[in-house]
N, C-alpha and C. Protein backbone atom coordinates (compact mmCIF):
# COMPACT_ATOMS: atom_id res chain seq x y z
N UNK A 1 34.07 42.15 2.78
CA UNK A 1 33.21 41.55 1.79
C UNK A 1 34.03 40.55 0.96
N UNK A 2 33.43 39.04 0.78
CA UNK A 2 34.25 38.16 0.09
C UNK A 2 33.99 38.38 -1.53
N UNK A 3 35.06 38.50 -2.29
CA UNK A 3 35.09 38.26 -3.45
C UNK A 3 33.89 37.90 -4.42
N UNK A 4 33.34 36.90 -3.59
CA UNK A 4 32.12 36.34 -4.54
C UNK A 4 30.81 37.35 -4.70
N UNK A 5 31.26 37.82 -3.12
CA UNK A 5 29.71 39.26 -3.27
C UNK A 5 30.22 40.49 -3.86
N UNK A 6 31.02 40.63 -4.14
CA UNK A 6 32.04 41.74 -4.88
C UNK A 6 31.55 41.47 -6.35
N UNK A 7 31.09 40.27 -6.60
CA UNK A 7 31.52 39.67 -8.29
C UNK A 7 30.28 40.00 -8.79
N UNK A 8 29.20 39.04 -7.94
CA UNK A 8 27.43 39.60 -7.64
C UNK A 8 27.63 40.95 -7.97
N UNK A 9 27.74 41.37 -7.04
CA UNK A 9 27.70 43.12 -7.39
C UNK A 9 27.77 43.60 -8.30
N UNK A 10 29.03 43.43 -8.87
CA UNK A 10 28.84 44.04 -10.55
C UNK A 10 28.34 43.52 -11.59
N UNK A 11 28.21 41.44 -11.69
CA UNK A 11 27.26 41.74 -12.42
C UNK A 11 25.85 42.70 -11.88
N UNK A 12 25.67 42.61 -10.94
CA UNK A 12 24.15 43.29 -11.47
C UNK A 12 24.10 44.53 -11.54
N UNK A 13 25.62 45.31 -11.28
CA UNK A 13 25.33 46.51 -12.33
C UNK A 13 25.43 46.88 -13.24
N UNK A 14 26.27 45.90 -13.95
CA UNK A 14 26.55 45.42 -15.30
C UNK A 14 25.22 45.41 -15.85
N UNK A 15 24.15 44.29 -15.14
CA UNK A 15 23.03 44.49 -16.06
C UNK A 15 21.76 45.76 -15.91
N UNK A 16 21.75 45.85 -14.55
CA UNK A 16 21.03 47.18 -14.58
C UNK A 16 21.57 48.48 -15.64
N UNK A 17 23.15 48.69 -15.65
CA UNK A 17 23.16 49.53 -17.05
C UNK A 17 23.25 49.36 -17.97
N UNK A 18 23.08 47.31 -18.48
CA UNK A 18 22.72 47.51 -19.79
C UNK A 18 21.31 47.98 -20.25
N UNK A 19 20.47 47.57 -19.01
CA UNK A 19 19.08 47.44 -18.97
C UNK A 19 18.64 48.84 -19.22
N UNK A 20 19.75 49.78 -18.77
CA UNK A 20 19.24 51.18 -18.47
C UNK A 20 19.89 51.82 -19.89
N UNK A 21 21.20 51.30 -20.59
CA UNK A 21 21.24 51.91 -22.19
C UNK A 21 20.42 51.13 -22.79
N UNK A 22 19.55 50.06 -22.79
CA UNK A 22 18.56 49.52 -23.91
C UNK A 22 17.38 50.23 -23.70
N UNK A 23 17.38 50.45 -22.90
CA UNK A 23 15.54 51.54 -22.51
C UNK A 23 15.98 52.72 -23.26
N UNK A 24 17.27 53.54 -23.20
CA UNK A 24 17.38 54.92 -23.49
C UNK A 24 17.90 54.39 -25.67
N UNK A 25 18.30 53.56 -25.74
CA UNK A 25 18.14 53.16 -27.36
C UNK A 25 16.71 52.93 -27.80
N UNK A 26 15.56 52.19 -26.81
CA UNK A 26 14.77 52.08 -27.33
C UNK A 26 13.44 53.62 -27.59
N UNK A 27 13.90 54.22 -26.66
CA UNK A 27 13.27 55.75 -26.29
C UNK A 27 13.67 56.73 -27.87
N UNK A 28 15.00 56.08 -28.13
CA UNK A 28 15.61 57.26 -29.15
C UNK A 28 15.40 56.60 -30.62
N UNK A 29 14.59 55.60 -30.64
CA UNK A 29 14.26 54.51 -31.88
C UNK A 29 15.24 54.26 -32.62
N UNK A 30 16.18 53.29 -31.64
CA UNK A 30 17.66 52.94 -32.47
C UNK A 30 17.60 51.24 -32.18
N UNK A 31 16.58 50.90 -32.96
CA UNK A 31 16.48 49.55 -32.65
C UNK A 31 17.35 48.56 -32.74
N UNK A 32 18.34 48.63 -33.28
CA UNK A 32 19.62 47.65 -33.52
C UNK A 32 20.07 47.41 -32.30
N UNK A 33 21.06 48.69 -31.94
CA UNK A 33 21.53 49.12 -30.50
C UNK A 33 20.86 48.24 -29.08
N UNK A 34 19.03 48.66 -29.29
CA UNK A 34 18.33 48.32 -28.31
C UNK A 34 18.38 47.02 -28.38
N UNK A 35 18.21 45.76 -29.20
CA UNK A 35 18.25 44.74 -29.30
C UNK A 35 19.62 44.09 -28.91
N UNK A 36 20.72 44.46 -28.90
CA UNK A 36 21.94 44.54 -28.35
C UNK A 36 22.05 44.25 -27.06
N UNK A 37 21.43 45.45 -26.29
CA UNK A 37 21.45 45.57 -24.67
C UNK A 37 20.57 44.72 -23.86
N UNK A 38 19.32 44.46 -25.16
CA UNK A 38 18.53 43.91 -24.59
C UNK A 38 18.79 42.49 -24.23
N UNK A 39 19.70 41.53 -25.68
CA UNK A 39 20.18 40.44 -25.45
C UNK A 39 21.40 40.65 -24.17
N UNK A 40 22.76 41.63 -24.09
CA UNK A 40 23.11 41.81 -23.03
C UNK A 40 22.65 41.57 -21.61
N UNK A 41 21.35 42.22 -21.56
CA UNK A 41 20.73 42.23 -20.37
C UNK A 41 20.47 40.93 -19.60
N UNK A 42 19.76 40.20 -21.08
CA UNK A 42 19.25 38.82 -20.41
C UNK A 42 20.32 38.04 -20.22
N UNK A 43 21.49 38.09 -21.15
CA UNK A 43 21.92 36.75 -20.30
C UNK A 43 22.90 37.15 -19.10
N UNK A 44 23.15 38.70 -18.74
CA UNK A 44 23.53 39.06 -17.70
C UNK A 44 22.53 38.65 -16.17
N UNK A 45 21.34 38.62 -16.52
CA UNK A 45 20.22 38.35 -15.64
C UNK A 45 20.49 36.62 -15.44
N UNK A 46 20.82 35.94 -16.58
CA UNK A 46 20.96 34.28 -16.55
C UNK A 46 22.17 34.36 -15.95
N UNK A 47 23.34 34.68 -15.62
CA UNK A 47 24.84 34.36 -15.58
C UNK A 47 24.16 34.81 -13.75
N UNK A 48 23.53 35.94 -13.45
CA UNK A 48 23.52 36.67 -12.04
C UNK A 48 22.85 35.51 -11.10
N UNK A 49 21.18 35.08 -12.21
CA UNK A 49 20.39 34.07 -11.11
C UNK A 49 21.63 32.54 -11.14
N UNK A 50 22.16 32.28 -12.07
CA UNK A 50 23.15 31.31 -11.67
C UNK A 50 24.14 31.46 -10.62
N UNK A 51 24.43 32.11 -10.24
CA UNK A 51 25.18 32.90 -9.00
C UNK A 51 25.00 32.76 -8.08
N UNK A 52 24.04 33.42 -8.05
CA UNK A 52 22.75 33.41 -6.72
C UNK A 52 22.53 32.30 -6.28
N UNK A 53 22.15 31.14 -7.50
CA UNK A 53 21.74 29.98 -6.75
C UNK A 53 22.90 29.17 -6.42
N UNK A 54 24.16 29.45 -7.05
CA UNK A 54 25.32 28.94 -6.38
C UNK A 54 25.40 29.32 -5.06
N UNK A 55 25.34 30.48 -4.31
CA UNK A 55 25.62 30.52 -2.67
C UNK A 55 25.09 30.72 -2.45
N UNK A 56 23.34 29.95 -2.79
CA UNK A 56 22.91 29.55 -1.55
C UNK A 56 22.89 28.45 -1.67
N UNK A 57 23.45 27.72 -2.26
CA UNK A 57 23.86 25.88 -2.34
C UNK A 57 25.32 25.97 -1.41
N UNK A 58 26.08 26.78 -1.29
CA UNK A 58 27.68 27.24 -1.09
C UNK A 58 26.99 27.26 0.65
N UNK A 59 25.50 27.81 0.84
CA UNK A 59 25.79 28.34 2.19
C UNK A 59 24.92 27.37 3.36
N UNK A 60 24.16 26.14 2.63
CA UNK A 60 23.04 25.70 2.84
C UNK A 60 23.71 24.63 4.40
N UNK A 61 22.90 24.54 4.92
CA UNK A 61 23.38 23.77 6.38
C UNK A 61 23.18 22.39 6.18
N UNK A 62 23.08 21.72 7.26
CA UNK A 62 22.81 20.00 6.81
C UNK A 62 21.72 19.51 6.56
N UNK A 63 20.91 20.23 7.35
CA UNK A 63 19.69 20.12 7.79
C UNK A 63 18.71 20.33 6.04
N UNK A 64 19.08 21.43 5.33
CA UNK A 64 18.84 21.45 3.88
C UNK A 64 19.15 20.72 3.02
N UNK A 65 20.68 20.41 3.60
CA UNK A 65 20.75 19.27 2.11
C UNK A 65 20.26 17.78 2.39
N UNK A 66 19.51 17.99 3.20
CA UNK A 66 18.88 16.60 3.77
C UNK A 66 17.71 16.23 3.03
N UNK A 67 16.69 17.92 2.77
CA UNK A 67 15.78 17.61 2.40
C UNK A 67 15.82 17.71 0.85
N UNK A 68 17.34 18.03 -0.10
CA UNK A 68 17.16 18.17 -0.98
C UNK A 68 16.33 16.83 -1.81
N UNK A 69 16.14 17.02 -3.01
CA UNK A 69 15.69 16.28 -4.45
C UNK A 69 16.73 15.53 -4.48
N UNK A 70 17.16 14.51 -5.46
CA UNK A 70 18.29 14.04 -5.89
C UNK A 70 19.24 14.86 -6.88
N UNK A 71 18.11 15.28 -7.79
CA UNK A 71 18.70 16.00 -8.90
C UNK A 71 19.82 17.45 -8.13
N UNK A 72 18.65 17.60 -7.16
CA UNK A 72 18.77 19.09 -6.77
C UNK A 72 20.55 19.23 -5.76
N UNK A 73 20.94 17.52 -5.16
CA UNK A 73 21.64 16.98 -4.64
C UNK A 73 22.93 17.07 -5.19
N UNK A 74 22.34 16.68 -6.92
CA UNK A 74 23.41 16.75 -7.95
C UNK A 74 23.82 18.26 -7.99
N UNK A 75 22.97 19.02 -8.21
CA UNK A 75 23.59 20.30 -8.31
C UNK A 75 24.06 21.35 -7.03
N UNK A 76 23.90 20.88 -5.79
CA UNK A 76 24.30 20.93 -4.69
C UNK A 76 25.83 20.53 -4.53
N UNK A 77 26.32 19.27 -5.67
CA UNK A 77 27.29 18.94 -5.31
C UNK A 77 28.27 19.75 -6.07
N UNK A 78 27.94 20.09 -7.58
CA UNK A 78 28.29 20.94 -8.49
C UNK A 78 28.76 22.50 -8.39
N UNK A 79 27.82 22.89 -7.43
CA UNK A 79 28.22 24.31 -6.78
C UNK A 79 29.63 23.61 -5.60
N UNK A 80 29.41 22.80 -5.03
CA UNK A 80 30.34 22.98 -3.79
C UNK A 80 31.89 22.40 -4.69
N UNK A 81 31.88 21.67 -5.80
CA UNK A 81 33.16 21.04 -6.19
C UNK A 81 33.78 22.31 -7.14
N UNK A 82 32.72 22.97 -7.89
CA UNK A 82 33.18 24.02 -8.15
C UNK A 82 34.02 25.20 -7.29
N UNK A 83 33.69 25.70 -5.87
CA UNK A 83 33.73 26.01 -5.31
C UNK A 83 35.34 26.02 -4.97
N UNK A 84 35.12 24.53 -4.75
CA UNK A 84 36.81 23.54 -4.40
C UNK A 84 37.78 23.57 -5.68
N UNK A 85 37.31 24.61 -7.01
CA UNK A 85 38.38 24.87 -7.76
C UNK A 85 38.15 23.92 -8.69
N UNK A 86 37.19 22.46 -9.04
CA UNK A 86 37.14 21.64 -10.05
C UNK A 86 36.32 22.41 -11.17
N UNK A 87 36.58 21.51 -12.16
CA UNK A 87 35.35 22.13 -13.51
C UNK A 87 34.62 20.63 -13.40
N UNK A 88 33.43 21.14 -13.67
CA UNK A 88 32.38 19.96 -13.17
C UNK A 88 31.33 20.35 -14.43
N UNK A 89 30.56 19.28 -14.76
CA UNK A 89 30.16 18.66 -16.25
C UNK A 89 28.98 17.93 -14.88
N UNK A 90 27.45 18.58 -15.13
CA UNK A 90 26.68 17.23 -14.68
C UNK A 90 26.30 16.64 -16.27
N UNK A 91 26.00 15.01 -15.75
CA UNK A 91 25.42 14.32 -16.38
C UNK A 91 23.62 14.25 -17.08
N UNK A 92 23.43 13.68 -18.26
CA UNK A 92 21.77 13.73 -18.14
C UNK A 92 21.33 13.09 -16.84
N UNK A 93 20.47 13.51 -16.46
CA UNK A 93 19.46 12.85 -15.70
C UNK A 93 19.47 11.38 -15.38
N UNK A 94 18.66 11.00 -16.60
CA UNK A 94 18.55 9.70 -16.88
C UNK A 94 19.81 9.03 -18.00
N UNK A 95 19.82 7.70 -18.14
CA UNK A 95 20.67 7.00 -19.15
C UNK A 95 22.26 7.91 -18.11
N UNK A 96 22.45 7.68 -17.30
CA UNK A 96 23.94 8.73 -16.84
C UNK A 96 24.75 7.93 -16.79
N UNK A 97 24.49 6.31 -17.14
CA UNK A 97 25.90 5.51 -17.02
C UNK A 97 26.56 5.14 -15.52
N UNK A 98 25.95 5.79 -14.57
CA UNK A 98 26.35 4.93 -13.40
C UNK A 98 27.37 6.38 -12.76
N UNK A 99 27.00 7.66 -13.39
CA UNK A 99 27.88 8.70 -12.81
C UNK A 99 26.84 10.15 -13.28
N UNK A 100 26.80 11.04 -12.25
CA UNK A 100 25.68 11.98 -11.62
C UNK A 100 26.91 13.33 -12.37
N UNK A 101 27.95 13.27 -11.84
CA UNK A 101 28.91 14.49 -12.28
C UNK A 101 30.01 13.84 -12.99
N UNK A 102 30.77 15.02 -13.64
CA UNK A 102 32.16 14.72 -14.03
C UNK A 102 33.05 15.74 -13.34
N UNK A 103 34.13 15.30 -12.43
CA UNK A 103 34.43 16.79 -12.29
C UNK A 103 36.21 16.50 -12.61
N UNK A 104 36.84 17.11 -13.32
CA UNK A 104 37.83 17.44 -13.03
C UNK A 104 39.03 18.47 -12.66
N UNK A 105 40.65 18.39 -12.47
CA UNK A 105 41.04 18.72 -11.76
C UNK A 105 42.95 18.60 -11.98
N UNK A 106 43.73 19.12 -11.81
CA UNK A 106 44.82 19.00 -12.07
C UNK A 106 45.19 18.00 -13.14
N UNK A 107 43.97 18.04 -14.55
CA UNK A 107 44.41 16.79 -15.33
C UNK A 107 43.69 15.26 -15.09
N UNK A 108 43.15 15.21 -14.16
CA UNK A 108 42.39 13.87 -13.19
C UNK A 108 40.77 14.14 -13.96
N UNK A 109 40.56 13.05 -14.23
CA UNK A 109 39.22 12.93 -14.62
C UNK A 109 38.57 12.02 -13.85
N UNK A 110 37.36 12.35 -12.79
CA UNK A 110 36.97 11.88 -11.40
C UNK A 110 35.47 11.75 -12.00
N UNK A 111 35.18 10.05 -11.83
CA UNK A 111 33.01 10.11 -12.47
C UNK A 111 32.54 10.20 -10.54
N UNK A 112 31.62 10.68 -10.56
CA UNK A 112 31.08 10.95 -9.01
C UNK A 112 29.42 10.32 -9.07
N UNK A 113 29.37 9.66 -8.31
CA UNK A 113 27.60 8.89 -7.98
C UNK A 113 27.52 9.87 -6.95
N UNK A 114 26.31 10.36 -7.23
CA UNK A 114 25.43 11.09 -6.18
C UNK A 114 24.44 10.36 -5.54
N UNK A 115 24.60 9.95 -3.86
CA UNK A 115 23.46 9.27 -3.55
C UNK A 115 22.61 10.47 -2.50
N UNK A 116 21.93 11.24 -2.29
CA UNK A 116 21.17 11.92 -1.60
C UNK A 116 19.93 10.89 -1.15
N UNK A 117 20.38 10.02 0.40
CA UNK A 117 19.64 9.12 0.89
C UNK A 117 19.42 9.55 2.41
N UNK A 118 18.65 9.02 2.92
CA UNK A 118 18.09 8.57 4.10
C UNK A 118 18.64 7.68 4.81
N UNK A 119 19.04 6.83 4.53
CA UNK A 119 19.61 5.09 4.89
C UNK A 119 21.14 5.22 4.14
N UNK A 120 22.12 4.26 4.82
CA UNK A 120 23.01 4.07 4.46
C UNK A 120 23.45 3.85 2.92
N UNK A 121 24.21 4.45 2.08
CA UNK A 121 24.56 4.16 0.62
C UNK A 121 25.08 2.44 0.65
N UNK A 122 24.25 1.46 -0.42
CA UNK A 122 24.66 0.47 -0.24
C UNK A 122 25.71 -0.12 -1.49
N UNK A 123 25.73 -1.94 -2.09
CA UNK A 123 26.70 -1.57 -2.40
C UNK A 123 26.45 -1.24 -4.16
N UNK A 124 25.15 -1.25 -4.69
CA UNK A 124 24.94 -0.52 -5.77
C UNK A 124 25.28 0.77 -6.06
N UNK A 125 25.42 1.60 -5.54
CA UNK A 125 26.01 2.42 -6.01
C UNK A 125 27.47 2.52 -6.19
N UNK A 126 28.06 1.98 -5.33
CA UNK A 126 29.54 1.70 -5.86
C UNK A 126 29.86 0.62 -6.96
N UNK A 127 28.99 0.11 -7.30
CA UNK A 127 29.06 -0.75 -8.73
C UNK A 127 28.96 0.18 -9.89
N UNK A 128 27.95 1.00 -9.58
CA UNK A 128 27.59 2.07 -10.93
C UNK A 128 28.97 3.03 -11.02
N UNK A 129 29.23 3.21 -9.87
CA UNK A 129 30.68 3.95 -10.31
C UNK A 129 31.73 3.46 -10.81
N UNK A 130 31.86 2.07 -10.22
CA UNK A 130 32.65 1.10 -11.13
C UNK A 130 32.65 1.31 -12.24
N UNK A 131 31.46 1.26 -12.84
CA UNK A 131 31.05 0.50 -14.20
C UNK A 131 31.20 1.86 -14.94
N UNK A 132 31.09 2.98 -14.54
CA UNK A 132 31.30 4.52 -14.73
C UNK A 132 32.02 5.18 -15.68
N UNK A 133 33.26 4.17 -14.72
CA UNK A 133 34.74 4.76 -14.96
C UNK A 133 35.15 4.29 -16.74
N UNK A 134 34.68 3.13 -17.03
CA UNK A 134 35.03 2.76 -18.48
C UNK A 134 34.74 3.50 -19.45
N UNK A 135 33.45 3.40 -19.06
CA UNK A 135 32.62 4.43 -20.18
C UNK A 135 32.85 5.55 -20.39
N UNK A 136 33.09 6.54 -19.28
CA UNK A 136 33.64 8.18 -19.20
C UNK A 136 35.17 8.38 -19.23
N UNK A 137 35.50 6.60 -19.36
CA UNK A 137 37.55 6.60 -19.71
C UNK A 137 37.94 8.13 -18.75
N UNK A 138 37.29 7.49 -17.30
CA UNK A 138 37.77 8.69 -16.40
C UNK A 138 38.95 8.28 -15.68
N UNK A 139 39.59 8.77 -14.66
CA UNK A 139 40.90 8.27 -14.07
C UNK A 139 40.27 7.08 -12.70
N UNK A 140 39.55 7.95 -12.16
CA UNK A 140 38.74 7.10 -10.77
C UNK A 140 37.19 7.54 -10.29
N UNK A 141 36.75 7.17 -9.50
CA UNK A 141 35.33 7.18 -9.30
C UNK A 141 35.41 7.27 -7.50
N UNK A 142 33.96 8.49 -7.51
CA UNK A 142 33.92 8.34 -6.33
C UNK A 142 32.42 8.28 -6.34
N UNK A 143 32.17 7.90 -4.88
CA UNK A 143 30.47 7.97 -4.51
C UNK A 143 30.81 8.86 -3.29
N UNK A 144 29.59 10.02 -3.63
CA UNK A 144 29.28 11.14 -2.76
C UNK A 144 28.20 11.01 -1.72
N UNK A 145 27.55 10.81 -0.71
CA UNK A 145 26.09 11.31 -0.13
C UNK A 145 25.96 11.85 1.36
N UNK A 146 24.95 11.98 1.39
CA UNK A 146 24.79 12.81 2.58
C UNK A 146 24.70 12.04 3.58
N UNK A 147 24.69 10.68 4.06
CA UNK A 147 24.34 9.74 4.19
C UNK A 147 25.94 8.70 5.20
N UNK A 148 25.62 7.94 4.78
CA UNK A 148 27.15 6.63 5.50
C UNK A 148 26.88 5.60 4.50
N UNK A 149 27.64 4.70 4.06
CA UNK A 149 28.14 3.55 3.60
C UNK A 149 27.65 2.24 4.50
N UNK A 150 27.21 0.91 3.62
CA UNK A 150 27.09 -0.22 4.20
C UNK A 150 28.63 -1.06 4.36
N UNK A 151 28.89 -1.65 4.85
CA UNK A 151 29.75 -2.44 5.18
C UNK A 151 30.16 -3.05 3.89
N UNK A 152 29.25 -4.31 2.89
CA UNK A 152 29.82 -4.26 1.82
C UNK A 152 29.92 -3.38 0.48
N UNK A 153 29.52 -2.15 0.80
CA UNK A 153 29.72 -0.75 0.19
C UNK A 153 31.49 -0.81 0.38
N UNK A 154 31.61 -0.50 1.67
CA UNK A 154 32.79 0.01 2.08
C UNK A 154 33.73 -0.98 1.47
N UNK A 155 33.48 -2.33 1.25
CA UNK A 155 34.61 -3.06 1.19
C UNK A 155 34.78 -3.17 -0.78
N UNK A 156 33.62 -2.90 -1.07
CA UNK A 156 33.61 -3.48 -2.80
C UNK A 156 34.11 -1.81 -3.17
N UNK A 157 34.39 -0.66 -2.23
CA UNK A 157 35.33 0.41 -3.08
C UNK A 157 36.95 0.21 -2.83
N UNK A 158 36.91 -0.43 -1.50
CA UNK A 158 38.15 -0.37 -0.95
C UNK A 158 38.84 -1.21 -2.56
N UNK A 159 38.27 -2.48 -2.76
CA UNK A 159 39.04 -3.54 -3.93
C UNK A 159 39.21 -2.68 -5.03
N UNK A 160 38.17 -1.75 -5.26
CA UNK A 160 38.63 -0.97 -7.15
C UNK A 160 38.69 0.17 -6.84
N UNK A 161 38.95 0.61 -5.78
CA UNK A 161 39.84 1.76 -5.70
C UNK A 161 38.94 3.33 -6.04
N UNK A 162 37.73 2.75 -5.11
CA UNK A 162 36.54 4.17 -4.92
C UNK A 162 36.25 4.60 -4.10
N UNK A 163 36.95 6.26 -4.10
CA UNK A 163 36.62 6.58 -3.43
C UNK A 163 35.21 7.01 -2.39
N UNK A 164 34.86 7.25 -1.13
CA UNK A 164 33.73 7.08 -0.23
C UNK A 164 33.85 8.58 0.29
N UNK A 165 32.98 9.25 -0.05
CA UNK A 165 32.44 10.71 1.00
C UNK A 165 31.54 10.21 1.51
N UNK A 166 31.31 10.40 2.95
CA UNK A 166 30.13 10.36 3.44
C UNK A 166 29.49 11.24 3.92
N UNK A 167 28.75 11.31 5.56
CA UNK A 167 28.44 12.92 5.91
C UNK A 167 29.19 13.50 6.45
N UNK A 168 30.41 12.44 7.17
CA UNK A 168 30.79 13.94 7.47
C UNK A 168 32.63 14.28 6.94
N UNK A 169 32.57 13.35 5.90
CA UNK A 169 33.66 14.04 4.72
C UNK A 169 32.78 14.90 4.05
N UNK A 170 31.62 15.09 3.66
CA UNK A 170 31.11 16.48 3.26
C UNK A 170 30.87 17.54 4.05
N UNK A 171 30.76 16.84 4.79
CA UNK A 171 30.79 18.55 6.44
C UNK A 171 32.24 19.03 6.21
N UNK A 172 33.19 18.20 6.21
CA UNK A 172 34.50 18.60 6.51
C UNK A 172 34.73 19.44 5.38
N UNK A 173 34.68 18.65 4.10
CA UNK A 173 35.31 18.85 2.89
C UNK A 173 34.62 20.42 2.48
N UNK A 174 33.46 20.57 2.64
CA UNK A 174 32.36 21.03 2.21
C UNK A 174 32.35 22.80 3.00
N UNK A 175 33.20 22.70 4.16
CA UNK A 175 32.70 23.22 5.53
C UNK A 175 31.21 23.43 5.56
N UNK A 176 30.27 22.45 5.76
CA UNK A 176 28.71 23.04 5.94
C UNK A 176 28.68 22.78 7.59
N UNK A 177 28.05 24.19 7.66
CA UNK A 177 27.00 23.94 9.29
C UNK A 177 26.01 23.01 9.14
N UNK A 178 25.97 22.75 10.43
CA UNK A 178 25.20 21.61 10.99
C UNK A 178 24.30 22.22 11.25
């Protein structure tokens, strides 16, 4: 059993017995106590479904992250960089400045464009990461997608020095089944 289902595990017995001393405080009318376990409980229940939805983003094949959302893309990428040992910061939604994540890493502050496309990433999105890097006074910029690069994609990162995942530096990087 890997570590991570080891971790699962106890939280949720962690929260099943807080769940199970807040029922027996609330039985014995020690309402302080019960309100205690009860807040315990829940955000043991929030920390567990966050978990959860980490591996199955950790375990998802290609074929899934194909059909993800964008957003959902973003947080697809968030579980797997985490994964890879970074601390990762997504961005709002909207107004994001030309960068989807923040993740960093031995000290390195990396802005990441998330493109979750169909068609080749062209060369707008490697502009937004450009333009990224000032604003988030990060070290470098990469563009992520599930996807391949256009030709002047490829060449306008090569000049400022951005990095390119494509699909199958995320297969690799990522190990996802196909």
């Amino acid at each position: 059993m890997r570590v991570f289902d080891i971790m699962t595990g106890i939280l949720a017995v962690l929260v099943i017995g807080a769940y199970g001393r807040g029922y027996m405080m609330y039985t014995e009318a020690k309402g302080e106590e019960c309100v205690f376990y009860t807040i315990l409980c829940a955000v043991g229940l929030l920390l567990l479904f966050r978990r959860l939805i980490s591996r199955r983003y950790l375990g998802m094949s290609m074929r899934k992250v194909d059909k993800l959302s964008g957003r959902a893309f973003e947080k697809y990428l968030r579980a797997q960089f985490k994964h890879l040992g970074y601390r990762v910061t997504l961005t709002d939604f909207s107004h994001d400045y030309g960068a989807d994540l923040i993740v960093r890493k031995h000290g390195e502050k990396i802005v990441v464009q998330a493109k979750r496309y169909e068609k080749n990433v062209g060369i707008s999105a490697v502009q937004e990461a450009v333009g990224s890097v000032a604003y988030y006074d990060a070290d470098r910029a990469m563009v992520v997608t599930n996807s391949g690069f256009t030709k002047s994609a490829r060449n306008l990162a090569r000049q400022n020095d951005v990095e390119l995942w494509g699909r199958y530096d995320i297969q690799k990087k990522f190990k996802i089944r196909k």
